[in-house]
C-alpha atoms as a PDB file:
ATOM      1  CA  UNK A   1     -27.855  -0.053  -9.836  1.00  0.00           C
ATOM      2  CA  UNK A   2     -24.716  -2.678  -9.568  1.00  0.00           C
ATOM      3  CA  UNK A   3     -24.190  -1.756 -13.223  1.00  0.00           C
ATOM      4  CA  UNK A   4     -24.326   1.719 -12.990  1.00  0.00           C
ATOM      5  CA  UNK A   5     -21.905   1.216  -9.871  1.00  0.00           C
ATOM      6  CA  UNK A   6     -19.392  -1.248 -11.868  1.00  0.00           C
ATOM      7  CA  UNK A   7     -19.612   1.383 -14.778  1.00  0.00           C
ATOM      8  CA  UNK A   8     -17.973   3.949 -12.777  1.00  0.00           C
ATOM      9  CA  UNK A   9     -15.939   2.327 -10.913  1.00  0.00           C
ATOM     10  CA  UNK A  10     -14.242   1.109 -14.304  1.00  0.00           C
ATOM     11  CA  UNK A  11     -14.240   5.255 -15.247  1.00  0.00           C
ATOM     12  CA  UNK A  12     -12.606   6.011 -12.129  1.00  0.00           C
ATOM     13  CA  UNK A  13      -9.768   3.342 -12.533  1.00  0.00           C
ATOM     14  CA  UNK A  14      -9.357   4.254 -16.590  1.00  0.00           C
ATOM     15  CA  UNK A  15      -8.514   8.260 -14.992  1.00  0.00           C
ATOM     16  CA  UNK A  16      -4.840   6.547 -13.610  1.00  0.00           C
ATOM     17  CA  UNK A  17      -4.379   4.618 -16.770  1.00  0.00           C
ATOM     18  CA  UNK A  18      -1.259   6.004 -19.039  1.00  0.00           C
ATOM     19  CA  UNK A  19      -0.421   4.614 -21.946  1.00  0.00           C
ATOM     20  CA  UNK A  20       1.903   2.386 -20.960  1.00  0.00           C
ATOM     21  CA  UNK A  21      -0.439   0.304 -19.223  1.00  0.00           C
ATOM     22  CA  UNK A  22       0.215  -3.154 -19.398  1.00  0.00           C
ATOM     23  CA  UNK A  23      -2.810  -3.763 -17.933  1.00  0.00           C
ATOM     24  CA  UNK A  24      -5.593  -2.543 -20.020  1.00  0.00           C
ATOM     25  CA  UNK A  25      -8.450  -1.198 -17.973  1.00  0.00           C
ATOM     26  CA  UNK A  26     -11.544  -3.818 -18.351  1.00  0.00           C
ATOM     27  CA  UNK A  27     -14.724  -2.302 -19.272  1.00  0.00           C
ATOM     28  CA  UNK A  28     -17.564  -4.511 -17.435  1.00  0.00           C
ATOM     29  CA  UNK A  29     -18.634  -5.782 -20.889  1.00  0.00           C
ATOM     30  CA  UNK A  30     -15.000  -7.342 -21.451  1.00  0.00           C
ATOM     31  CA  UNK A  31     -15.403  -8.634 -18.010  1.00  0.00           C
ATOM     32  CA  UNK A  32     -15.922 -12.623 -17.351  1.00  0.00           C
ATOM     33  CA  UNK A  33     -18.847 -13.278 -14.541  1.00  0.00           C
ATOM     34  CA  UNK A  34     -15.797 -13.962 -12.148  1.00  0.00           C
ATOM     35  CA  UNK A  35     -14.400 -10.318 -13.078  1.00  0.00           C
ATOM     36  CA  UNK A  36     -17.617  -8.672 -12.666  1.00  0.00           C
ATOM     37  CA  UNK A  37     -18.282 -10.795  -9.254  1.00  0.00           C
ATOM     38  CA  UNK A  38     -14.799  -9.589  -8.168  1.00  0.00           C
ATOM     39  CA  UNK A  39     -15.108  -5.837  -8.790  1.00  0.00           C
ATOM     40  CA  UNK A  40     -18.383  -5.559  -7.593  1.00  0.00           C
ATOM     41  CA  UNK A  41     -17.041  -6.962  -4.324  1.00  0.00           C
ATOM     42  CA  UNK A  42     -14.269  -4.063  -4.198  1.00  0.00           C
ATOM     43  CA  UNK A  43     -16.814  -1.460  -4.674  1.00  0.00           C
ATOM     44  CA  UNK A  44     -19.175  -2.663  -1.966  1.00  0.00           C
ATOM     45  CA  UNK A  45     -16.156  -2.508   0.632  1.00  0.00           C
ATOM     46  CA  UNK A  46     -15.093   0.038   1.939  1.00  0.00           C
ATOM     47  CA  UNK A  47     -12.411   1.196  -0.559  1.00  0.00           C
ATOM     48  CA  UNK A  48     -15.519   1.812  -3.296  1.00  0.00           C
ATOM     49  CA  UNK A  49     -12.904   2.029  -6.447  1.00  0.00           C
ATOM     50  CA  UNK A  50     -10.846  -0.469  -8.392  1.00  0.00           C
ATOM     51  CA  UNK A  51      -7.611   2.318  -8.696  1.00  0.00           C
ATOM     52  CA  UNK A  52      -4.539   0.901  -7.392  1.00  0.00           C
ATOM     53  CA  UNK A  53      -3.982  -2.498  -8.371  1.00  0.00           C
ATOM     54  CA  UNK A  54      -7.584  -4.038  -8.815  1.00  0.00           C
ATOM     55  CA  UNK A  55      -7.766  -3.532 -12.346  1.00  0.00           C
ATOM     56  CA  UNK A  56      -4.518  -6.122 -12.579  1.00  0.00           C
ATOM     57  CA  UNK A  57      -5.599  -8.175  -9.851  1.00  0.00           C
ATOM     58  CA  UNK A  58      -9.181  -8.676 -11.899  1.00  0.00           C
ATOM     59  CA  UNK A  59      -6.602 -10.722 -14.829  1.00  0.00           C
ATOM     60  CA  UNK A  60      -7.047 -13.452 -11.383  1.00  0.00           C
ATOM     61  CA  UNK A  61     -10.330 -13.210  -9.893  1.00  0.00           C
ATOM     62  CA  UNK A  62     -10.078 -15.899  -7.790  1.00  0.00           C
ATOM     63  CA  UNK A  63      -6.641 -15.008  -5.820  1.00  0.00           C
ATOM     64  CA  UNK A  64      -7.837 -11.424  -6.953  1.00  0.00           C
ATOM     65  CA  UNK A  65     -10.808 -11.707  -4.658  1.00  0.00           C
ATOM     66  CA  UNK A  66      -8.262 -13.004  -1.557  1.00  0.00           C
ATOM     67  CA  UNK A  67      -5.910 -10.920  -1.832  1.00  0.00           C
ATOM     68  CA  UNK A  68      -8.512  -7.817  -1.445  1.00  0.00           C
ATOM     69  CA  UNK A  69      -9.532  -9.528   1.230  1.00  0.00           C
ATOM     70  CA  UNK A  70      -6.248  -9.798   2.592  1.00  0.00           C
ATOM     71  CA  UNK A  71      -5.733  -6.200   2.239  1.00  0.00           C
ATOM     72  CA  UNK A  72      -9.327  -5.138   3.529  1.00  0.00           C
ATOM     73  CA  UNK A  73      -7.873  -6.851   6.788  1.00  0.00           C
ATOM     74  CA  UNK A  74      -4.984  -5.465   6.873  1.00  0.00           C
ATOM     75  CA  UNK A  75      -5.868  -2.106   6.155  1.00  0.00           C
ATOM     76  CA  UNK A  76      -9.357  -1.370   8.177  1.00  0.00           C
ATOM     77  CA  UNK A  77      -9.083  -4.222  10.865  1.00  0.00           C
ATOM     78  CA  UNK A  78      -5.118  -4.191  12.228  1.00  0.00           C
ATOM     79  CA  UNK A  79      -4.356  -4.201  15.812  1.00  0.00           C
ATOM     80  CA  UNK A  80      -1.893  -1.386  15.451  1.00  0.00           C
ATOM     81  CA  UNK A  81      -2.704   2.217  15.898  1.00  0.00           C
ATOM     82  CA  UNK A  82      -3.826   3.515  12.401  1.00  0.00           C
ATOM     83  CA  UNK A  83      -0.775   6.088  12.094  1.00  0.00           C
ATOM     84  CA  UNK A  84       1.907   2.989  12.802  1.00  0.00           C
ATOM     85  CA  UNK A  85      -0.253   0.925  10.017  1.00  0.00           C
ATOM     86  CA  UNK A  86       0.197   4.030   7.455  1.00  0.00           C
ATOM     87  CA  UNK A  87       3.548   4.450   8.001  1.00  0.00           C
ATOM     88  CA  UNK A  88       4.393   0.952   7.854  1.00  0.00           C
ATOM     89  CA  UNK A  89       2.690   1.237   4.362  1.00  0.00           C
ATOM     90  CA  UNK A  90       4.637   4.524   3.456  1.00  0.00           C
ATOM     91  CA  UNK A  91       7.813   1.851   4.630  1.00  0.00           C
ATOM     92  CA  UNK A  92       7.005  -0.431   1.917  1.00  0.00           C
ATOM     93  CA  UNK A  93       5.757   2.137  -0.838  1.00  0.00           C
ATOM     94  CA  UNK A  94       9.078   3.915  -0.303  1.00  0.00           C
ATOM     95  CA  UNK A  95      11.327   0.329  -0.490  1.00  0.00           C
ATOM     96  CA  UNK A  96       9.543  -0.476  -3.411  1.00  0.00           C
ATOM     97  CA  UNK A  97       9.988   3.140  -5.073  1.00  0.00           C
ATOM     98  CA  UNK A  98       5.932   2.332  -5.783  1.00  0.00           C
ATOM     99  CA  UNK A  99       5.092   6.156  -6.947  1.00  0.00           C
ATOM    100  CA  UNK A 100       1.542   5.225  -6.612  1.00  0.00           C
ATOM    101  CA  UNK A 101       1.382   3.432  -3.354  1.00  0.00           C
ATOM    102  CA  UNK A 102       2.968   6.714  -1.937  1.00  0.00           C
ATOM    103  CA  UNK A 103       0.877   8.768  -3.819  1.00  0.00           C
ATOM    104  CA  UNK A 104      -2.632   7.217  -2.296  1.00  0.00           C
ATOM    105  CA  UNK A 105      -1.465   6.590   1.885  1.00  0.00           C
ATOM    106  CA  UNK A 106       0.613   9.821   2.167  1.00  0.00           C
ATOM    107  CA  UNK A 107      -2.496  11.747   2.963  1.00  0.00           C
ATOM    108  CA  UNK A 108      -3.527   8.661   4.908  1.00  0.00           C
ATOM    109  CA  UNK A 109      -0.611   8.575   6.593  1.00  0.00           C
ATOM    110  CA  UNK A 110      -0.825  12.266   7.919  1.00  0.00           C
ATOM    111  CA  UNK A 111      -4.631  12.706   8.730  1.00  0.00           C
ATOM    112  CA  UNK A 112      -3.512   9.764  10.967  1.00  0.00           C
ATOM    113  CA  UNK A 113      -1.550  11.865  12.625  1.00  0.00           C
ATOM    114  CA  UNK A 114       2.397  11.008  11.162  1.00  0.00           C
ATOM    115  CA  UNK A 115       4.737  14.164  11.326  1.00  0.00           C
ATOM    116  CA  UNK A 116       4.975  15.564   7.859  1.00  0.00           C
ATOM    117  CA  UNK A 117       9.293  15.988   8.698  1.00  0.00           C
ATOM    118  CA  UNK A 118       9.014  11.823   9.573  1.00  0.00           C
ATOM    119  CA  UNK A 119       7.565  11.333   6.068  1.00  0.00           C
ATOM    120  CA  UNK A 120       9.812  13.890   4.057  1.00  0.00           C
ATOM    121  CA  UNK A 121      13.123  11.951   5.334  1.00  0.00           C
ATOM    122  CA  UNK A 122      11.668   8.438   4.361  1.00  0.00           C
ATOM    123  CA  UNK A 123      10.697   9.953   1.279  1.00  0.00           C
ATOM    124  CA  UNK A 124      14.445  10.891   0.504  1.00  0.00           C
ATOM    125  CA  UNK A 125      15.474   7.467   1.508  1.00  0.00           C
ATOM    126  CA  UNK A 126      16.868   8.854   4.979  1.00  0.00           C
ATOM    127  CA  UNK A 127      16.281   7.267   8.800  1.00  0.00           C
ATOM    128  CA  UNK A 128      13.517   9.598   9.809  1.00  0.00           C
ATOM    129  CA  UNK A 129      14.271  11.965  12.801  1.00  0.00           C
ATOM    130  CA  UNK A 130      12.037  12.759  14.926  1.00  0.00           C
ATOM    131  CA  UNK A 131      10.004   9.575  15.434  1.00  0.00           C
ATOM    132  CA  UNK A 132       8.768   8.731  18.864  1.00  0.00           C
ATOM    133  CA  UNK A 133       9.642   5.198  20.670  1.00  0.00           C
ATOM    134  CA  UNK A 134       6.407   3.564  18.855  1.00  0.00           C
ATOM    135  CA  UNK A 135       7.221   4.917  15.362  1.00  0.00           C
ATOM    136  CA  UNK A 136      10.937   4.042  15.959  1.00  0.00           C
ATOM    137  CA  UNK A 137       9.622   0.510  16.619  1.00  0.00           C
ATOM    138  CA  UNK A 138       7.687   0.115  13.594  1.00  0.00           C
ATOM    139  CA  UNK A 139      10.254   1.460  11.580  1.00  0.00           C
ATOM    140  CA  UNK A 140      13.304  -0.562  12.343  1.00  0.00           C
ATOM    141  CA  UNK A 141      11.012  -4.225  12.646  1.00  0.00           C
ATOM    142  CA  UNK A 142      10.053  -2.891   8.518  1.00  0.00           C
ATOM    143  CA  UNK A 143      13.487  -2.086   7.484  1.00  0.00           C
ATOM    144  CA  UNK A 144      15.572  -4.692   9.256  1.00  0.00           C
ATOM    145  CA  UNK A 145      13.199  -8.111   8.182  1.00  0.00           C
ATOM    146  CA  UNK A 146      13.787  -6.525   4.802  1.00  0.00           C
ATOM    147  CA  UNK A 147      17.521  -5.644   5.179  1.00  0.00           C
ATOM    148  CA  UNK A 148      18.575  -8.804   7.238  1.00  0.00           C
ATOM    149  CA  UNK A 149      15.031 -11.372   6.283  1.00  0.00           C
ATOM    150  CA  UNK A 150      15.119 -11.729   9.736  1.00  0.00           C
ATOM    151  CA  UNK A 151      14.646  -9.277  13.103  1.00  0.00           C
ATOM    152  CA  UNK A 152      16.888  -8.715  16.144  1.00  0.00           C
ATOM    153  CA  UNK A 153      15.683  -9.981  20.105  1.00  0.00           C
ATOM    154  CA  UNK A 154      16.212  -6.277  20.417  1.00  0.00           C
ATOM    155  CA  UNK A 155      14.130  -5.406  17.679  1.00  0.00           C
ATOM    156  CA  UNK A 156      11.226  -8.040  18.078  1.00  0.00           C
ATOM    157  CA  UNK A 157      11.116  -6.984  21.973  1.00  0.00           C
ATOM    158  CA  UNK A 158      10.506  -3.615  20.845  1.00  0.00           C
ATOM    159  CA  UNK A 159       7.377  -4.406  19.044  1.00  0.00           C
ATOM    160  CA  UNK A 160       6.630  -7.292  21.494  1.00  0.00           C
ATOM    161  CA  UNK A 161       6.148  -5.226  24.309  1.00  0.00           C
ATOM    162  CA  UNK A 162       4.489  -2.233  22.908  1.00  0.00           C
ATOM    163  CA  UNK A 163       2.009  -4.111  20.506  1.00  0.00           C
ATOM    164  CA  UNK A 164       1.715  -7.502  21.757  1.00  0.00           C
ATOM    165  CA  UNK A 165       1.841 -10.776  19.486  1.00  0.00           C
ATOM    166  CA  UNK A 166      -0.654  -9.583  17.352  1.00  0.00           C
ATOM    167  CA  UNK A 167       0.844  -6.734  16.786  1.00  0.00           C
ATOM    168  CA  UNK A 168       3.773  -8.106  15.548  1.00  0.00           C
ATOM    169  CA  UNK A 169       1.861 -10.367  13.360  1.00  0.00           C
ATOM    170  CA  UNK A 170      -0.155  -7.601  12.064  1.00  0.00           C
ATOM    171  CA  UNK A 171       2.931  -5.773  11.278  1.00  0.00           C
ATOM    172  CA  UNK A 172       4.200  -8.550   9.470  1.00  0.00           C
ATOM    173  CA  UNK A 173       1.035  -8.885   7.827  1.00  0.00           C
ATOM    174  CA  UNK A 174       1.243  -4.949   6.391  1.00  0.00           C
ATOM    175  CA  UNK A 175       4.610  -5.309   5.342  1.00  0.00           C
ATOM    176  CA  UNK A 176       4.126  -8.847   3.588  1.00  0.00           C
ATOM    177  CA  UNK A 177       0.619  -7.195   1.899  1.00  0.00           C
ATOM    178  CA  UNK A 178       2.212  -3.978   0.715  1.00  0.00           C
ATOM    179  CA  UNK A 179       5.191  -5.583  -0.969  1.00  0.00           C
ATOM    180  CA  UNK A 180       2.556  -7.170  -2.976  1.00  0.00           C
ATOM    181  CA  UNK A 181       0.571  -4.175  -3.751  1.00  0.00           C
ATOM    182  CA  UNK A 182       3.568  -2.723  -4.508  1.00  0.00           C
ATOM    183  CA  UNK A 183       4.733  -5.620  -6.829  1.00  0.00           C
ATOM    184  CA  UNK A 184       1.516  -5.203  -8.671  1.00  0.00           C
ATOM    185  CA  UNK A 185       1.849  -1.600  -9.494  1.00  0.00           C
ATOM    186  CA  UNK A 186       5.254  -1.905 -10.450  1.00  0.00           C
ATOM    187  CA  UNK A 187       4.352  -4.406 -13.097  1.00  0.00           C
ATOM    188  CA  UNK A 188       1.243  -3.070 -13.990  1.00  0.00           C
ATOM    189  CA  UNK A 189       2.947   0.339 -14.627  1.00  0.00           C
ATOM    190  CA  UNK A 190       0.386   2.233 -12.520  1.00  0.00           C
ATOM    191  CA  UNK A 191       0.646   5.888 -12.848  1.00  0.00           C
ATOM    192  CA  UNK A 192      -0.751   8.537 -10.657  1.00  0.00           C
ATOM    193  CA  UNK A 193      -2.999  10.548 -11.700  1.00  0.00           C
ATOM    194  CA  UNK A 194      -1.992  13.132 -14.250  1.00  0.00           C
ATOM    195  CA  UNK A 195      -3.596  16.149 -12.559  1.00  0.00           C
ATOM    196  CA  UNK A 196      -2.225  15.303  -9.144  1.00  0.00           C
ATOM    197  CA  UNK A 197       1.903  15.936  -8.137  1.00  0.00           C
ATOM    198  CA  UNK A 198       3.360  13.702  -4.969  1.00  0.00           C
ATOM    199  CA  UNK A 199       2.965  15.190  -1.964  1.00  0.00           C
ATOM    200  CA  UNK A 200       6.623  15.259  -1.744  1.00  0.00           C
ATOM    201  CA  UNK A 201       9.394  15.265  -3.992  1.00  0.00           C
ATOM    202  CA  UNK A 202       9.343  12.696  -6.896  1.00  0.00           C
ATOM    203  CA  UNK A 203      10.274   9.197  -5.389  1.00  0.00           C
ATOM    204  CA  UNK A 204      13.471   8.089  -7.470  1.00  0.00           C
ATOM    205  CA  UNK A 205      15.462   5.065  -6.720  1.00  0.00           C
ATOM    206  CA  UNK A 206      17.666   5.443  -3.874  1.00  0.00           C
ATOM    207  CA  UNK A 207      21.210   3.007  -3.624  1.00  0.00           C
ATOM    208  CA  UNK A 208      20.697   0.137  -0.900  1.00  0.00           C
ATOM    209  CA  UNK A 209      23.230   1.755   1.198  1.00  0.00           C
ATOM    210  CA  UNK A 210      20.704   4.948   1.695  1.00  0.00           C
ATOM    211  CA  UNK A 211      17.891   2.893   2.986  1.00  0.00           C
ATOM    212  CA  UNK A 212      19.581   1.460   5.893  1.00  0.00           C
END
């Protein structure tokens, strides 16, 4: 049964491969015990694939298997509402121009209730308008720790006092997690899948000056 589950698994992930991949996709017969160990793992949470950037993260089992972790945390267990934690996610898919990252939590982001006009301005690298006082929060504690490596009192107090000190650490955790998702994908070359467009218009690299 764990084989027939690892097998497609490995199928699903080898459907976003192009051929540019720098990351081959591992077949479980090419895998080491550690590999195997590791992508079982995935599959059993609640994600159930290794798309995204498992297949590279398998290359490292062992930070591989904490930085899954990490992420399960991050993504299922957060303080913050689940539409704030999506669109702090759609934040750092969009900083990162990660195609992929954009591609898999804009749906996300939506059935969680974001406003598909919020998400069509971040997409073209524009302040969104529209966002209520929470979404307003979350946005400017993303973009300014980026844009400045630090926040504002005004900023931080913004956050503070809506989401509490775990919030804020949780958003810093989202943030901090996606970068590296996004890292990964960017290296790895990750497409999307060939029979599926973006939701949106093709994300293209925007100057710095656009973003703020």
């Amino acid at each position: 049964m764990r084989a027939a589950i690892l097998i497609a698994g490995v199928l699903m992930a080898a459907t976003t491969a192009g051929a540019k991949d720098r990351f081959p996709v591992l077949t479980p017969q090419q895998m080491t015990p550690e590999q195997k160990a590791l992508a079982e793992a995935i599959q059993a949470g609640p994600r159930k694939t290794l798309n995204g950037p498992f297949n590279a993260w398998l290359r490292s089992p062992g930070m591989g298997d904490r930085m899954q972790k990490l992420g399960e945390q991050v993504r299922y267990n957060s303080s913050l509402p689940r539409k704030l934690n999506e669109f702090a996610i759609l934040i750092t898919a969009r900083t990162w121009d990660a195609k992929y990252e954009w591609y898999a939590h804009y749906p996300l982001a939506l059935q969680a209730g974001l406003e598909p006009a919020v998400a069509a301005d971040l997409a073209q690298g524009k302040r969104p308008r529209g966002m209520g006082p929470d979404e307003t929060a979350i946005y400017d504690f993303s973009t300014e720790l980026r844009r400045d490596k630090r926040v504002s009192d005004a900023t931080y107090a913004a956050v503070q006092s809506k989401f509490g000190d775990q919030g804020v650490i949780d958003l810093i955790a989202v943030n901090g997690y996606y970068d590296m998702v996004s890292m990964t994908l960017n290296t790895a070359q990750v497409p999307t899948p060939p029979d599926g467009a973006l939701p949106l218009p093709d994300l293209t690299p925007t100057s710095k000056d656009a973003r703020k």
